[in-house]
N, C-alpha and C. Protein backbone atom coordinates (compact mmCIF):
# COMPACT_ATOMS: atom_id res chain seq x y z
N UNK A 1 0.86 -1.17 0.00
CA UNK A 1 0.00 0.00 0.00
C UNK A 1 0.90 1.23 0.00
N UNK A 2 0.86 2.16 -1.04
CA UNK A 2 1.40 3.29 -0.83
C UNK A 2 0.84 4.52 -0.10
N UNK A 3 1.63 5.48 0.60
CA UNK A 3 0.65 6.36 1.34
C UNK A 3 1.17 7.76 0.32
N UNK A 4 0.61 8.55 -0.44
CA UNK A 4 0.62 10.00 -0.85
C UNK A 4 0.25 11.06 0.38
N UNK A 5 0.98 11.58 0.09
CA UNK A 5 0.38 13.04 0.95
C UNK A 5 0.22 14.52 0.42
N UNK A 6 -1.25 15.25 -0.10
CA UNK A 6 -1.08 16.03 -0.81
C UNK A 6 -0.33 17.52 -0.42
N UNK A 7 0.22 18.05 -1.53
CA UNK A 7 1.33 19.20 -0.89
C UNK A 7 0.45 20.33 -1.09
N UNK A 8 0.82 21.35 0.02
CA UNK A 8 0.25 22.70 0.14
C UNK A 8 0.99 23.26 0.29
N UNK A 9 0.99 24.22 0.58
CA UNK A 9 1.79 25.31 1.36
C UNK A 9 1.64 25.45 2.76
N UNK A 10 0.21 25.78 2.47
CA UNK A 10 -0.16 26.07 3.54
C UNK A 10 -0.79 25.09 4.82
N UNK A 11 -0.52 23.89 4.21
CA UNK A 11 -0.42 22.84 4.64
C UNK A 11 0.89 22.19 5.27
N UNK A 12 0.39 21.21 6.46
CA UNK A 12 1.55 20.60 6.35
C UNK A 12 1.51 19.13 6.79
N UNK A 13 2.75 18.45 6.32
CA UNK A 13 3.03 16.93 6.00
C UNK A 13 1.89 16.29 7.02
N UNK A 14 1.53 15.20 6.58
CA UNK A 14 0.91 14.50 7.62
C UNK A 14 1.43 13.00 8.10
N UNK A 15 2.02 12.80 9.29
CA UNK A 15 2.50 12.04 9.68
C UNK A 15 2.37 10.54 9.60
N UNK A 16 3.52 9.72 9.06
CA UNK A 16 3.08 8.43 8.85
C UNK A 16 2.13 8.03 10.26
N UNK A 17 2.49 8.00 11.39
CA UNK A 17 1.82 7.71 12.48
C UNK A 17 0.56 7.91 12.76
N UNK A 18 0.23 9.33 12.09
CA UNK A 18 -0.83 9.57 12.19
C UNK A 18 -2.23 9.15 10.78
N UNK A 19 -1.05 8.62 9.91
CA UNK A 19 -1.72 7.99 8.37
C UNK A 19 -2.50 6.67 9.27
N UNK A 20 -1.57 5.67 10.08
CA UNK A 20 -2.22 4.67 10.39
C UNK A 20 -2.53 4.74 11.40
N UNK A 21 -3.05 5.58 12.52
CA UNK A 21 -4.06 5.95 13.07
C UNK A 21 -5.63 6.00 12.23
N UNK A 22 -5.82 6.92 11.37
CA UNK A 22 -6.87 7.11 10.23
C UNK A 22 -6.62 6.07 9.89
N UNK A 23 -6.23 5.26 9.20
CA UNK A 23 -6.43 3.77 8.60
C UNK A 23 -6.96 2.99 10.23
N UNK A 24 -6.48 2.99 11.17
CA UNK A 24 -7.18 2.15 11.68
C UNK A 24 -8.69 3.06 12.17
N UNK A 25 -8.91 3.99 12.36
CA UNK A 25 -10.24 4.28 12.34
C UNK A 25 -11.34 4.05 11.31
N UNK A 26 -10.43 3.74 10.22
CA UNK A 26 -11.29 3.57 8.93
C UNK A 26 -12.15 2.42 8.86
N UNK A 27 -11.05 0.93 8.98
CA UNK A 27 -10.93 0.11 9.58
C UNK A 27 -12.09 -0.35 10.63
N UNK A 28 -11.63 0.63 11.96
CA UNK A 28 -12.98 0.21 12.83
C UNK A 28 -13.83 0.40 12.49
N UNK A 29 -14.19 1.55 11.13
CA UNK A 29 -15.75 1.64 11.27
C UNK A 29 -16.30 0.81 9.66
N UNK A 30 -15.62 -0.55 9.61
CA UNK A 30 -14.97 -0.99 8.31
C UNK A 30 -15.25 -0.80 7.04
N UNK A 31 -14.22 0.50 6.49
CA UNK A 31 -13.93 0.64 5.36
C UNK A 31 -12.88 0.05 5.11
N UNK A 32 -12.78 -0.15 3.70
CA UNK A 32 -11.93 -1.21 3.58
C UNK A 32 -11.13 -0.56 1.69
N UNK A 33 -10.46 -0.71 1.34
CA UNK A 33 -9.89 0.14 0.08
C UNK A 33 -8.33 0.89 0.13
N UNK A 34 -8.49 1.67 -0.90
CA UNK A 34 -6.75 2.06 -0.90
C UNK A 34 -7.40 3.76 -0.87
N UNK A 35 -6.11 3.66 -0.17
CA UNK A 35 -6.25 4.90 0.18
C UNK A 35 -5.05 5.84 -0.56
N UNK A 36 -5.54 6.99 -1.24
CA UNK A 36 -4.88 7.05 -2.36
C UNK A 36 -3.90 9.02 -1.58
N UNK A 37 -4.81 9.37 -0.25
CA UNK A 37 -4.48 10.85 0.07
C UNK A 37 -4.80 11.16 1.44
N UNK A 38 -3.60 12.09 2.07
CA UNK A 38 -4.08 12.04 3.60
C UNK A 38 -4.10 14.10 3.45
N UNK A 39 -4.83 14.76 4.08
CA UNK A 39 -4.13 15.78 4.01
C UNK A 39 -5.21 16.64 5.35
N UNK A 40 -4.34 17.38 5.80
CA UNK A 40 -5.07 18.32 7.10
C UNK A 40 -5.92 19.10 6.72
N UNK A 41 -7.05 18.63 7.62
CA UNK A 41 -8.17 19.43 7.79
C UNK A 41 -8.21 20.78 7.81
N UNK A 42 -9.22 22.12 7.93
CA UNK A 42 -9.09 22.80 8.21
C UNK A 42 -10.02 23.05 9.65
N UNK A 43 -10.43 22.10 10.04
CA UNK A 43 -11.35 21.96 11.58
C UNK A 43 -10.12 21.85 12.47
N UNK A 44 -8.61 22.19 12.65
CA UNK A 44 -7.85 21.70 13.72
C UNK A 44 -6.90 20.73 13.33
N UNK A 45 -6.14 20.42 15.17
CA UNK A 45 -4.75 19.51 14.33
C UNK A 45 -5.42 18.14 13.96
N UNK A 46 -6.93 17.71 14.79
CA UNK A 46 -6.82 16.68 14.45
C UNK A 46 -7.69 15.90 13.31
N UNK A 47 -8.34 17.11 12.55
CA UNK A 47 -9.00 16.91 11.72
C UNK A 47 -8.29 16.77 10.35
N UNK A 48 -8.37 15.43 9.49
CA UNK A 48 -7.43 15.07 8.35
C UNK A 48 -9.13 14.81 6.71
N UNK A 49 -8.37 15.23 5.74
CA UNK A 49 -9.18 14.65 4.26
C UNK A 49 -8.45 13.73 4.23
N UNK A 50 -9.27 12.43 3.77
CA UNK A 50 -9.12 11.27 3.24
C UNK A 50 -9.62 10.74 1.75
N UNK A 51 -8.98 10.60 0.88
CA UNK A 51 -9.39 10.19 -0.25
C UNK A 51 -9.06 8.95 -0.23
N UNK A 52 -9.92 7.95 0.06
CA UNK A 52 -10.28 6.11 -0.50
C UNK A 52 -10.95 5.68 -1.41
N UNK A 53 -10.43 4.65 -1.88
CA UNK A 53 -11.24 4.21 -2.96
C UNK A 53 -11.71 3.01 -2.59
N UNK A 54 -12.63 2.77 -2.72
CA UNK A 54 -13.67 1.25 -2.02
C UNK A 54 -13.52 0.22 -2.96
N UNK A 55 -12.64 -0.60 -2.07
CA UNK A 55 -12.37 -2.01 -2.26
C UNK A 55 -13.47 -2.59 -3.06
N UNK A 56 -15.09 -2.61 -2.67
CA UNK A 56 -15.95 -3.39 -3.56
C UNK A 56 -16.44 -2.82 -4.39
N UNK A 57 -16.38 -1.35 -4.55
CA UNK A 57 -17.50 -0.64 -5.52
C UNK A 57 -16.04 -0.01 -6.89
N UNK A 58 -15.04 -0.01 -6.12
CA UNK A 58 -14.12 1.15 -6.63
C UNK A 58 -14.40 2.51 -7.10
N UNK A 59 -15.55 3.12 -6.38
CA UNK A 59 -15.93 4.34 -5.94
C UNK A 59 -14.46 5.15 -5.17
N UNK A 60 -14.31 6.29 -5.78
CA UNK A 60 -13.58 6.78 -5.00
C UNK A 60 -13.98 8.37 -4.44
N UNK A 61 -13.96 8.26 -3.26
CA UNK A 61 -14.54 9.00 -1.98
C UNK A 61 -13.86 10.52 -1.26
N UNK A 62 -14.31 11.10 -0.88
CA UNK A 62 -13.46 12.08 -0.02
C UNK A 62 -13.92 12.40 1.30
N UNK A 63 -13.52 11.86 2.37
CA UNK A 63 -13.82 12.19 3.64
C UNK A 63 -13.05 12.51 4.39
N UNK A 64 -13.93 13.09 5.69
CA UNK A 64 -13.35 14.16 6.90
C UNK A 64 -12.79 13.07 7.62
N UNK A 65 -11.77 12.63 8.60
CA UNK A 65 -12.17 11.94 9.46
C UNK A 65 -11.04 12.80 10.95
N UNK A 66 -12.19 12.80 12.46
CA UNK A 66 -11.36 13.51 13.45
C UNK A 66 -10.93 13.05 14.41
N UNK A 67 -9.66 12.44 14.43
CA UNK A 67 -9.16 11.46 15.23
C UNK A 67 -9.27 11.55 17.06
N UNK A 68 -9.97 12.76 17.03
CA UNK A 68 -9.98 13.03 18.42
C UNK A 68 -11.18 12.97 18.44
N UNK A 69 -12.39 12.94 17.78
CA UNK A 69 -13.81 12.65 18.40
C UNK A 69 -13.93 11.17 17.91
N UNK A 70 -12.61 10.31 16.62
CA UNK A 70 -13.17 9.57 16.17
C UNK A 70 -14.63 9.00 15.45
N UNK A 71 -14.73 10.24 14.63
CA UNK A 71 -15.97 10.49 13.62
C UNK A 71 -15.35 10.66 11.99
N UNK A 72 -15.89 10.07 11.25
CA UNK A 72 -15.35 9.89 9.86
C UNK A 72 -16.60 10.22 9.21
N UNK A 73 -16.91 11.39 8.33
CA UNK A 73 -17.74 12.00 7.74
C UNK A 73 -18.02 12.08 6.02
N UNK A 74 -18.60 11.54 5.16
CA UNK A 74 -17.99 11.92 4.24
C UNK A 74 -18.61 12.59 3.49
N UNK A 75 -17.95 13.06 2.62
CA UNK A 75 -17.96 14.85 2.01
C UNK A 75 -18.66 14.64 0.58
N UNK A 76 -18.02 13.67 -0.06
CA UNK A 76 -18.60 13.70 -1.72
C UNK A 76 -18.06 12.37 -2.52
N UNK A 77 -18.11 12.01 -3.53
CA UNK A 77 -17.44 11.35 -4.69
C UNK A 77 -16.52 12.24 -5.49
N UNK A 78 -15.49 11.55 -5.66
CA UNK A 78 -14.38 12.52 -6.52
C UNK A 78 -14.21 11.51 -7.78
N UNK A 79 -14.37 12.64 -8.95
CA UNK A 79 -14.03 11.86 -10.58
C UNK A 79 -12.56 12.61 -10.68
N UNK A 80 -12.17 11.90 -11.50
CA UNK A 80 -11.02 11.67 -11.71
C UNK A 80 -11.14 12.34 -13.29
């Protein structure tokens, strides 16, 4: 599994540690897919975007998820 992390500026890196944190929240609430983007929220430090793509549908997704309330929200479908 590769992990991307999208670049900003005004952004910044998001920590492998904290990549598989979000993978395992994903996980618990089981999603299951590749995860193609990690990048910081603008709700705080612990709010991250997630772009996955679903293992059974290969839908690919964009969600909130906030590792400190542990709530994963999602936002839309992304075309490519």
């Amino acid at each position: 599994m590769e992990f991307k992390t999208l670049e900003n500026t005004a952004k910044q890196e998001v920590a492998q540690r904290d990549m598989m944190k979000i993978i395992g929240l994903f996980r618990k609430n089981s999603f299951r897919g590749e995860y193609e983007s990690f990048e910081h929220g603008d709700g705080g430090q612990d709010e991250y975007l997630v772009t996955l793509v679903d293992e059974k549908t290969g839908v690919k997704g964009l969600f909130k998820a906030d590792l400190g309330t542990g709530v994963i929200e999602f936002q839309h479908v992304v075309m490519d």
